[in-house]
Each structure stands twice: as structure tokens, then as C-alpha cells.
Protein backbone atom coordinates (compact mmCIF):
# COMPACT_ATOMS: atom_id res chain seq x y z
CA UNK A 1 0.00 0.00 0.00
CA UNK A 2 0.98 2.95 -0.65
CA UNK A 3 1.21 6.24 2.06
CA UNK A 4 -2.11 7.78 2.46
CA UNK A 5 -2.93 11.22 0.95
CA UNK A 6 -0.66 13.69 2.96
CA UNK A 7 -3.26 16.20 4.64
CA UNK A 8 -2.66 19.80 6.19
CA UNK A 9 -4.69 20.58 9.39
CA UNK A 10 -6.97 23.35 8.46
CA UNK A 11 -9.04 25.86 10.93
CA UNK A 12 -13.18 24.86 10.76
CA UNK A 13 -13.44 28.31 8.34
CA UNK A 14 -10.70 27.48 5.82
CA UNK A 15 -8.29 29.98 6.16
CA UNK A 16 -5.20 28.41 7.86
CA UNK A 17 -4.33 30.26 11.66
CA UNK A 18 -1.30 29.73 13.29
CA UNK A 19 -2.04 26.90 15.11
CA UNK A 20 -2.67 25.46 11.59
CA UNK A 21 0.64 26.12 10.12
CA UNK A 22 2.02 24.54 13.13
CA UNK A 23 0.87 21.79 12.78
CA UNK A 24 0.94 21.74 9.10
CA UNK A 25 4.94 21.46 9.78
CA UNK A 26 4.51 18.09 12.16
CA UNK A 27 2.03 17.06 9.70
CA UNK A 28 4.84 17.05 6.94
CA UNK A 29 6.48 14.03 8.56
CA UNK A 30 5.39 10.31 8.03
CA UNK A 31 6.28 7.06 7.65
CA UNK A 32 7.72 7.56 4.19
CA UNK A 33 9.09 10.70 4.94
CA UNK A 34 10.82 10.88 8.24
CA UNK A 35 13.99 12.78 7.71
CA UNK A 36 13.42 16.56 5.63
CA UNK A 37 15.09 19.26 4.75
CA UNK A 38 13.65 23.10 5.26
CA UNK A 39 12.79 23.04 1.92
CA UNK A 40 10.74 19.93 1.90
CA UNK A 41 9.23 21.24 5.02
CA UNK A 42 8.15 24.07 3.32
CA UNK A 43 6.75 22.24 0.70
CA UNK A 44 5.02 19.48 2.12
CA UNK A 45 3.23 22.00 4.50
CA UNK A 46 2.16 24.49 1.71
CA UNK A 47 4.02 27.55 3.90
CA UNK A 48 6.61 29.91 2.34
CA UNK A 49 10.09 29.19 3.13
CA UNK A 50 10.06 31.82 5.49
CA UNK A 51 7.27 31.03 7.70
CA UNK A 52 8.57 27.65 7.92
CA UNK A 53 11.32 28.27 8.62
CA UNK A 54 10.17 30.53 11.87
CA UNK A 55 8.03 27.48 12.57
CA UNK A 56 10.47 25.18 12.61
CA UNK A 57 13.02 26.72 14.67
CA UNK A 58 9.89 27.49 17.52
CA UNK A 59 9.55 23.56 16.83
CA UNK A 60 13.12 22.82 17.37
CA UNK A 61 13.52 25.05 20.17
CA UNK A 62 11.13 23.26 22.16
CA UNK A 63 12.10 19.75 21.15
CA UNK A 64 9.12 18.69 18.64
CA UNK A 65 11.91 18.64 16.10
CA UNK A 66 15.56 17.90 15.84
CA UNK A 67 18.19 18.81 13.55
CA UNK A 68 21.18 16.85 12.61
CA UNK A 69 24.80 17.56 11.18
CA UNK A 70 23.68 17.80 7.50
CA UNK A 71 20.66 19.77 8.35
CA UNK A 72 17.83 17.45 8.19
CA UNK A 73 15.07 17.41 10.57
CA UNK A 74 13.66 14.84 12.62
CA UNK A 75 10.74 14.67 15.02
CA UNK A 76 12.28 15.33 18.32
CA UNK A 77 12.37 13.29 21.61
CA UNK A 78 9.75 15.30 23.11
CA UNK A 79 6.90 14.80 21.06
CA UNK A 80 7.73 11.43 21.99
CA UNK A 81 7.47 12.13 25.39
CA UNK A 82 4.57 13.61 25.15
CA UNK A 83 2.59 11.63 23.10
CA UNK A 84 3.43 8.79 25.82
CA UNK A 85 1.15 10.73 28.44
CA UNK A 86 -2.10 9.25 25.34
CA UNK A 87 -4.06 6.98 27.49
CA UNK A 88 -4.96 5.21 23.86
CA UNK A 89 -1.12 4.95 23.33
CA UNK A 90 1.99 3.66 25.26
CA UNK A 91 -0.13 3.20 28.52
CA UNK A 92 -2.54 0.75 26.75
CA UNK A 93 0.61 -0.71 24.88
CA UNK A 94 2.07 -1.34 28.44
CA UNK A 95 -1.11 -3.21 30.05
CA UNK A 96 -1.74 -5.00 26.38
CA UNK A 97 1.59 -6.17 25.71
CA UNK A 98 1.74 -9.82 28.44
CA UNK A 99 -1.22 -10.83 26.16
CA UNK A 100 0.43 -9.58 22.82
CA UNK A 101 3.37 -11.85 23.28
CA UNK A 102 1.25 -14.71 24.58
CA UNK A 103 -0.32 -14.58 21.73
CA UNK A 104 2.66 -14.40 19.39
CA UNK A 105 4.12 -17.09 21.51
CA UNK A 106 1.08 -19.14 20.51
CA UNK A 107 1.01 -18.43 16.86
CA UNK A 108 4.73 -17.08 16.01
CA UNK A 109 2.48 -14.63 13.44
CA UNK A 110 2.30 -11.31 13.44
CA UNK A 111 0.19 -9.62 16.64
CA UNK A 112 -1.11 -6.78 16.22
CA UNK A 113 -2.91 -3.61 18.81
CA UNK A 114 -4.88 -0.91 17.12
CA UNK A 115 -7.20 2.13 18.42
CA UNK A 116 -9.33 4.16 15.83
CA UNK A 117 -8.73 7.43 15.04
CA UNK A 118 -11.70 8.77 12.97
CA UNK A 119 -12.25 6.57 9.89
CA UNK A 120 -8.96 5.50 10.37
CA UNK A 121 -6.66 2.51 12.17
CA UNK A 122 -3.80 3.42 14.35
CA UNK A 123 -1.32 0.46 14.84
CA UNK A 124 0.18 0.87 18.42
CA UNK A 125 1.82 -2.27 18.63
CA UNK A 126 3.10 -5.06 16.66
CA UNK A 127 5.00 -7.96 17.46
CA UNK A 128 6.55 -10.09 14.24
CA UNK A 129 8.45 -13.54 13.66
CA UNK A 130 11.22 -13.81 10.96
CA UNK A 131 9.07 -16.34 9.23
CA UNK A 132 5.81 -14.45 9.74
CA UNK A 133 4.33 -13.21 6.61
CA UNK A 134 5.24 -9.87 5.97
CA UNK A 135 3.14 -7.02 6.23
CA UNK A 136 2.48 -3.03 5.24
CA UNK A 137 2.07 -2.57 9.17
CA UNK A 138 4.32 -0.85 11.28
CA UNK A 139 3.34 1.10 14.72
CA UNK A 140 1.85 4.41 13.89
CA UNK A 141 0.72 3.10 10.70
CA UNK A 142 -3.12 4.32 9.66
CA UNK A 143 -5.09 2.21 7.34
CA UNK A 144 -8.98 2.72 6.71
CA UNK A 145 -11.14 0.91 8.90
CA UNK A 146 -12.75 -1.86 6.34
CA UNK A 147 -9.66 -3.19 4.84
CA UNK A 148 -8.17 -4.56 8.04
CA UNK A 149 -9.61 -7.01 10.88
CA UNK A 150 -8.39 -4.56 13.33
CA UNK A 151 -10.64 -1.93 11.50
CA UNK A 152 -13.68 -4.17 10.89
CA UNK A 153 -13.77 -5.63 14.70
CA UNK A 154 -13.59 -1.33 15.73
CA UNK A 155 -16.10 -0.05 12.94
CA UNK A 156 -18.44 -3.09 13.81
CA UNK A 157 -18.39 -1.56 17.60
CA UNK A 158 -18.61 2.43 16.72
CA UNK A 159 -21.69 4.03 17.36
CA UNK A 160 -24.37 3.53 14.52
CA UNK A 161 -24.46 7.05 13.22
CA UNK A 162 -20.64 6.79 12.60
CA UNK A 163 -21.44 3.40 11.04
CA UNK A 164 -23.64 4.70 8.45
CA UNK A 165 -21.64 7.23 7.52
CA UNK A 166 -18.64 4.99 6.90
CA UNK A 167 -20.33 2.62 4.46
CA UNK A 168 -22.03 5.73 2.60
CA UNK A 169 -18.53 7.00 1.64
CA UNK A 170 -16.07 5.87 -0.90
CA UNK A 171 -14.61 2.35 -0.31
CA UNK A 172 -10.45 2.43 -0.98
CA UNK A 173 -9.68 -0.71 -2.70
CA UNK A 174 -6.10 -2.62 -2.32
CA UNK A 175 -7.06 -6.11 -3.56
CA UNK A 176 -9.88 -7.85 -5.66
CA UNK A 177 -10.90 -8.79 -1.93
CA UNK A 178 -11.38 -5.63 -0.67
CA UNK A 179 -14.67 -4.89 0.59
CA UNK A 180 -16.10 -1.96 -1.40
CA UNK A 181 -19.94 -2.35 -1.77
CA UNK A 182 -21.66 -0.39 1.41
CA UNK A 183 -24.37 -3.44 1.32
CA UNK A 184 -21.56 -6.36 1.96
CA UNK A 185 -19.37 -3.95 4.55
CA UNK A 186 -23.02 -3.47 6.43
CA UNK A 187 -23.28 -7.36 6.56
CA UNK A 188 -19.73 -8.19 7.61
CA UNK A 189 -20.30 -5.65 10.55
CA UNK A 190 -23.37 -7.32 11.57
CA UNK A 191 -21.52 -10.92 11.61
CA UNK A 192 -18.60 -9.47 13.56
CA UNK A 193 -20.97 -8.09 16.19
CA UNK A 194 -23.02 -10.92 16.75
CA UNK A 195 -19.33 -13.28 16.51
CA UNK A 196 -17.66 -11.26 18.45
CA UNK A 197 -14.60 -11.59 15.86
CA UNK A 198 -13.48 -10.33 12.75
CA UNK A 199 -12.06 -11.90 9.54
CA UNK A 200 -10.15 -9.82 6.78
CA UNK A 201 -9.17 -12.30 3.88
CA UNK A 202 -6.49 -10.51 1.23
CA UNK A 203 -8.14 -6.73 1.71
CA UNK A 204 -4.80 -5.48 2.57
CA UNK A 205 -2.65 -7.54 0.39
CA UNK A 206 -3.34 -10.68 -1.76
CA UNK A 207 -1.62 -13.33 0.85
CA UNK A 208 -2.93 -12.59 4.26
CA UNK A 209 -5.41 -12.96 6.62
CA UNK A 210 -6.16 -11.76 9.80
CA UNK A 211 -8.00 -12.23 12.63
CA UNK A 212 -9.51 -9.55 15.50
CA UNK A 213 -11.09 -9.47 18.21
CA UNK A 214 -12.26 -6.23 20.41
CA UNK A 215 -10.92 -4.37 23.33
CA UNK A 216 -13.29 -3.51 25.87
CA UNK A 217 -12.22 -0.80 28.36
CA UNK A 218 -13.75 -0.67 31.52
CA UNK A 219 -17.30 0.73 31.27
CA UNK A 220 -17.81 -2.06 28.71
CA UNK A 221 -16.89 0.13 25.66
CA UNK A 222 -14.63 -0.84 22.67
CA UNK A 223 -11.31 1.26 23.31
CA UNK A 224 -9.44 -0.85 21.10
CA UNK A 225 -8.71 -4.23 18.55
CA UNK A 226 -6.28 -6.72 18.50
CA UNK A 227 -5.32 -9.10 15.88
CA UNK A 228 -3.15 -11.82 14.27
CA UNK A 229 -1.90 -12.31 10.95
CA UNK A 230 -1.13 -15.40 9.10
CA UNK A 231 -0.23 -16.51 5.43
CA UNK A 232 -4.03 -17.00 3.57
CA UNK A 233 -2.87 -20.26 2.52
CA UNK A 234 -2.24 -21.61 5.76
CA UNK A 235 -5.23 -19.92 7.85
CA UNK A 236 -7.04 -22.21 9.81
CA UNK A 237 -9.32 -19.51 11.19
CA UNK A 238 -11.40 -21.88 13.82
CA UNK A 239 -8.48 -22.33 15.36
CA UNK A 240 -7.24 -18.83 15.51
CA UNK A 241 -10.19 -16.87 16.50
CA UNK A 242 -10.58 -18.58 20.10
CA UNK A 243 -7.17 -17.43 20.43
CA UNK A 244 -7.21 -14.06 19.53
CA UNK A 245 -10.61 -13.42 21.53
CA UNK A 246 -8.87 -14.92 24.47
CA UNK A 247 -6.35 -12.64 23.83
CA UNK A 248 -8.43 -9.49 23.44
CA UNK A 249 -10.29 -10.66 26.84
CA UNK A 250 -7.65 -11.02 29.30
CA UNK A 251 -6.56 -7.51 28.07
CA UNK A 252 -10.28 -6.07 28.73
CA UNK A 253 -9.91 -7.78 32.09
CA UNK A 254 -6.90 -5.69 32.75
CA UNK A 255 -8.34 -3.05 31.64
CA UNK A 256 -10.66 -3.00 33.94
CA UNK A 257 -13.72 -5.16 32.36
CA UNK A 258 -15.60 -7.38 33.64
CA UNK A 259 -17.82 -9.72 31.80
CA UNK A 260 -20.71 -9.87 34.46
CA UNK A 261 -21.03 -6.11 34.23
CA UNK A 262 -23.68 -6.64 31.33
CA UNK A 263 -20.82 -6.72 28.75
CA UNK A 264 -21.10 -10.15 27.42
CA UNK A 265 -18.75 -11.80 24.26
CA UNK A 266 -19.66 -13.23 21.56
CA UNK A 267 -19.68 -16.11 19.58
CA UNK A 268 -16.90 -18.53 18.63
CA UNK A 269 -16.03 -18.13 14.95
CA UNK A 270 -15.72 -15.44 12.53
CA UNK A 271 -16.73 -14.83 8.26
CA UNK A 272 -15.94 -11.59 7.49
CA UNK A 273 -14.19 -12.77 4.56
């Protein structure tokens, strides 16, 4: 897959405010583009060379950014430390992680933790073998919600409003598997609900499959997904899905959940092929 559209935060009224063009200067830094020069800054952010440059030495002053011996940026350590203080972040990563590697220790697959953000999946951790099959996933990553089991077992839990909305909008497509018809995405949210699990066959890529399960937080809620991923051709999904939902359960439990508090799982297998 390639990186998703790069987008500039913009004020409610259009006309970008300072606030906007600073964080239209973080928001020139991804996963494909890590490391930039003032110039690419300034590009990227769609500021003159001059306000970026202002921006970015507020930015580096502080510590958001960092600049190294041949004059390339970086995001700085204290974004970093900052963004560690997200309760949807490193402190869920900390409490999640025991069951992530129980899991992987299970499977030897990839494991993967994810929150949504919008219409969007954030990857917040992922564990990987040497012989797993390899995957466009890497923590921070965003995907859209219906092409991933992460996304599927969140979207199938967001409130119905947000649901609708979703499957009214374009579909992105990666593979001849991806789900793009609103009608089939409304029914594979409906299974995942009532299995309490969610399949994605080849959406992402044409030789994988995963399997998710939900994240309850403790007032019963969704708060986050958490997955495996295995080569299609050697899925045996009934066996997976008990262990990813036994995964995803003792992680609600540490979050605080409790299953007799009128949250109840669901069933035992997954289809959301």
C-alpha cells in the first residue's frame, strides 16, 4: 500500500491560523518521509520558506523537532514524550503487551494492537516472527477501517451514526478482496458483532489474513482491537479466532472489564471474509 494522501490541518473556516501552520509542519512528517530538509518542510506544508522556517526553529527550540549535522530534521524526543502521556497509546501498549506476546508465543504470526482514530486505524503495537508473513504494518501506521480485521472488529463496535456514515462514503480498494460495496461492509459488521470476531481475507494484500477481536475498556466500551496475521494459505481460522478473543479478553480484564457487568462476548467463529 501505498502512504495515504498527505493532509494539512486546516481551521473549521478554511483559512489556515497559526495553530494550523504549526501543525501543518509536524504534519509534513510520516512514515515515508521521516527525515526533511527546510525546503521539503516548506513544501510538504504548503508555507513559504520563510514562515517555515520561523516554525520550525519554535519547533526545534522546544524539542518537537531535531536537527542533525547535515541539516535534516527529525521529530524530536519530546513529542515522543509527550505523546506517551495518550491513554490510547503507550499506557494501553504497556497493560496489552503480556497478552500480545502470549499470543505471538502461541502463533509465532504477526500480533497486532490498534485504536481508531476517525475513519482510520492506528497500529500501536506489533510484534513479528522472521518467518511471519510480511506485512504493510508498522506502529503508527493508519489504514482505513474496512480493509483490516483490526478496523472491521472497531467499525463493527462504533456508534451507529458513525457506522452509516462509513459505508455511505467511498470504499479504498487494495485487492480484488477488498470490501467496497456499502451493502456487503453493512453485513460483515453485523456478523462481527453478533461473533464477536473479525475476519479480513487478502483486503490489505493478496496473501494474508487476519484475525480480530475487540478491546473492551472498563465501562464495557470498545477502546481498542487486536489481531493476528497469518499466510491466507495456511489460515485455519477456527483455530485462531478462540485465540485471539482470548487474547483481546484477558486484556479487557486488565483493563478493567468485567464480563458480568452486562458486557457479554460473543460467539466462537468469525466470516468476514
Amino acid at each position: 500500500m501505498n502512504a495515504l494522501p498527505h493532509s494539512r490541518p486546516r481551521s473549521r473556516g478554511g483559512a489556515p491560523t497559526a495553530p494550523d501552520r504549526l501543525l501543518s509542519v509536524l504534519a509534513a512528517f510520516d512514515h515515508e518521509h521521516p527525515a526533511l530538509c527546510l525546503t521539503d518542510i516548506s513544501r510538504r506544508a504548503g508555507l513559504s520558506l520563510t514562515t517555515a522556517h520561523r516554525l520550525v526553529a519554535a519547533l526545534t527550540e522546544w524539542g518537537a523537532l531535531e536537527r542533525d549535522e547535515s541539516g535534516v530534521y527529525h521529530v524530536g524526543l519530546r513529542l515522543w514524550e509527550v505523546a506517551a502521556l495518550a491513554p490510547r497509546g503507550l499506557a494501553l501498549r504497556q497493560v496489552a503487551l503480556p497478552y500480545l506476546e502470549d499470543l505471538y508465543e502461541a502463533t509465532h504470526e504477526n500480533v497486532q494492537l490498534a485504536v481508531r482514530d476517525g475513519d482510520e486505524v492506528v497500529y500501536i503495537e506489533w510484534l513479528s516472527g522472521r518467518s511471519a508473513v510480511g506485512v504493510h504494518i508498522r506502529v503508527g501506521a493508519r489504514w482505513p477501517l474496512h480493509a483490516t480485521g483490526v478496523g472491521l472488529a472497531l467499525l463493527a463496535h462504533g456508534d451507529p451514526e458513525f457506522q452509516q456514515a462509513y459505508c455511505a462514503a467511498p470504499l479504498a480498494s487494495f485487492t480484488p478482496y477488498t470490501i467496497t460495496d456499502p451493502s456487503r461492509l453493512r453485513r460483515v459488521l453485523a456478523e462481527v458483532r453478533r461473533v464477536g470476531a473479525a475476519v479480513s481475507d487478502r483486503q490489505v494484500t493478496d496473501d494474508a489474513l487476519s484475525v480480530a477481536a475487540p478491546v473492551r475498556g472498563q465501562d464495557g466500551t470498545v477502546a481498542a482491537a487486536v489481531s493476528v496475521v497469518v499466510p491466507h494459505a495456511d489460515a485455519c481460522v477456527p483455530t485462531l479466532v478462540p485465540a485471539v478473543r482470548l487474547a483481546a479478553r484477558g486484556i479487557s480484564r486488565a483493563l478493567g472489564w468485567r464480563p458480568d457487568g452486562g458486557v457479554r462476548p460473543g460467539g466462537r467463529s468469525a466470516s468476514a471474509h
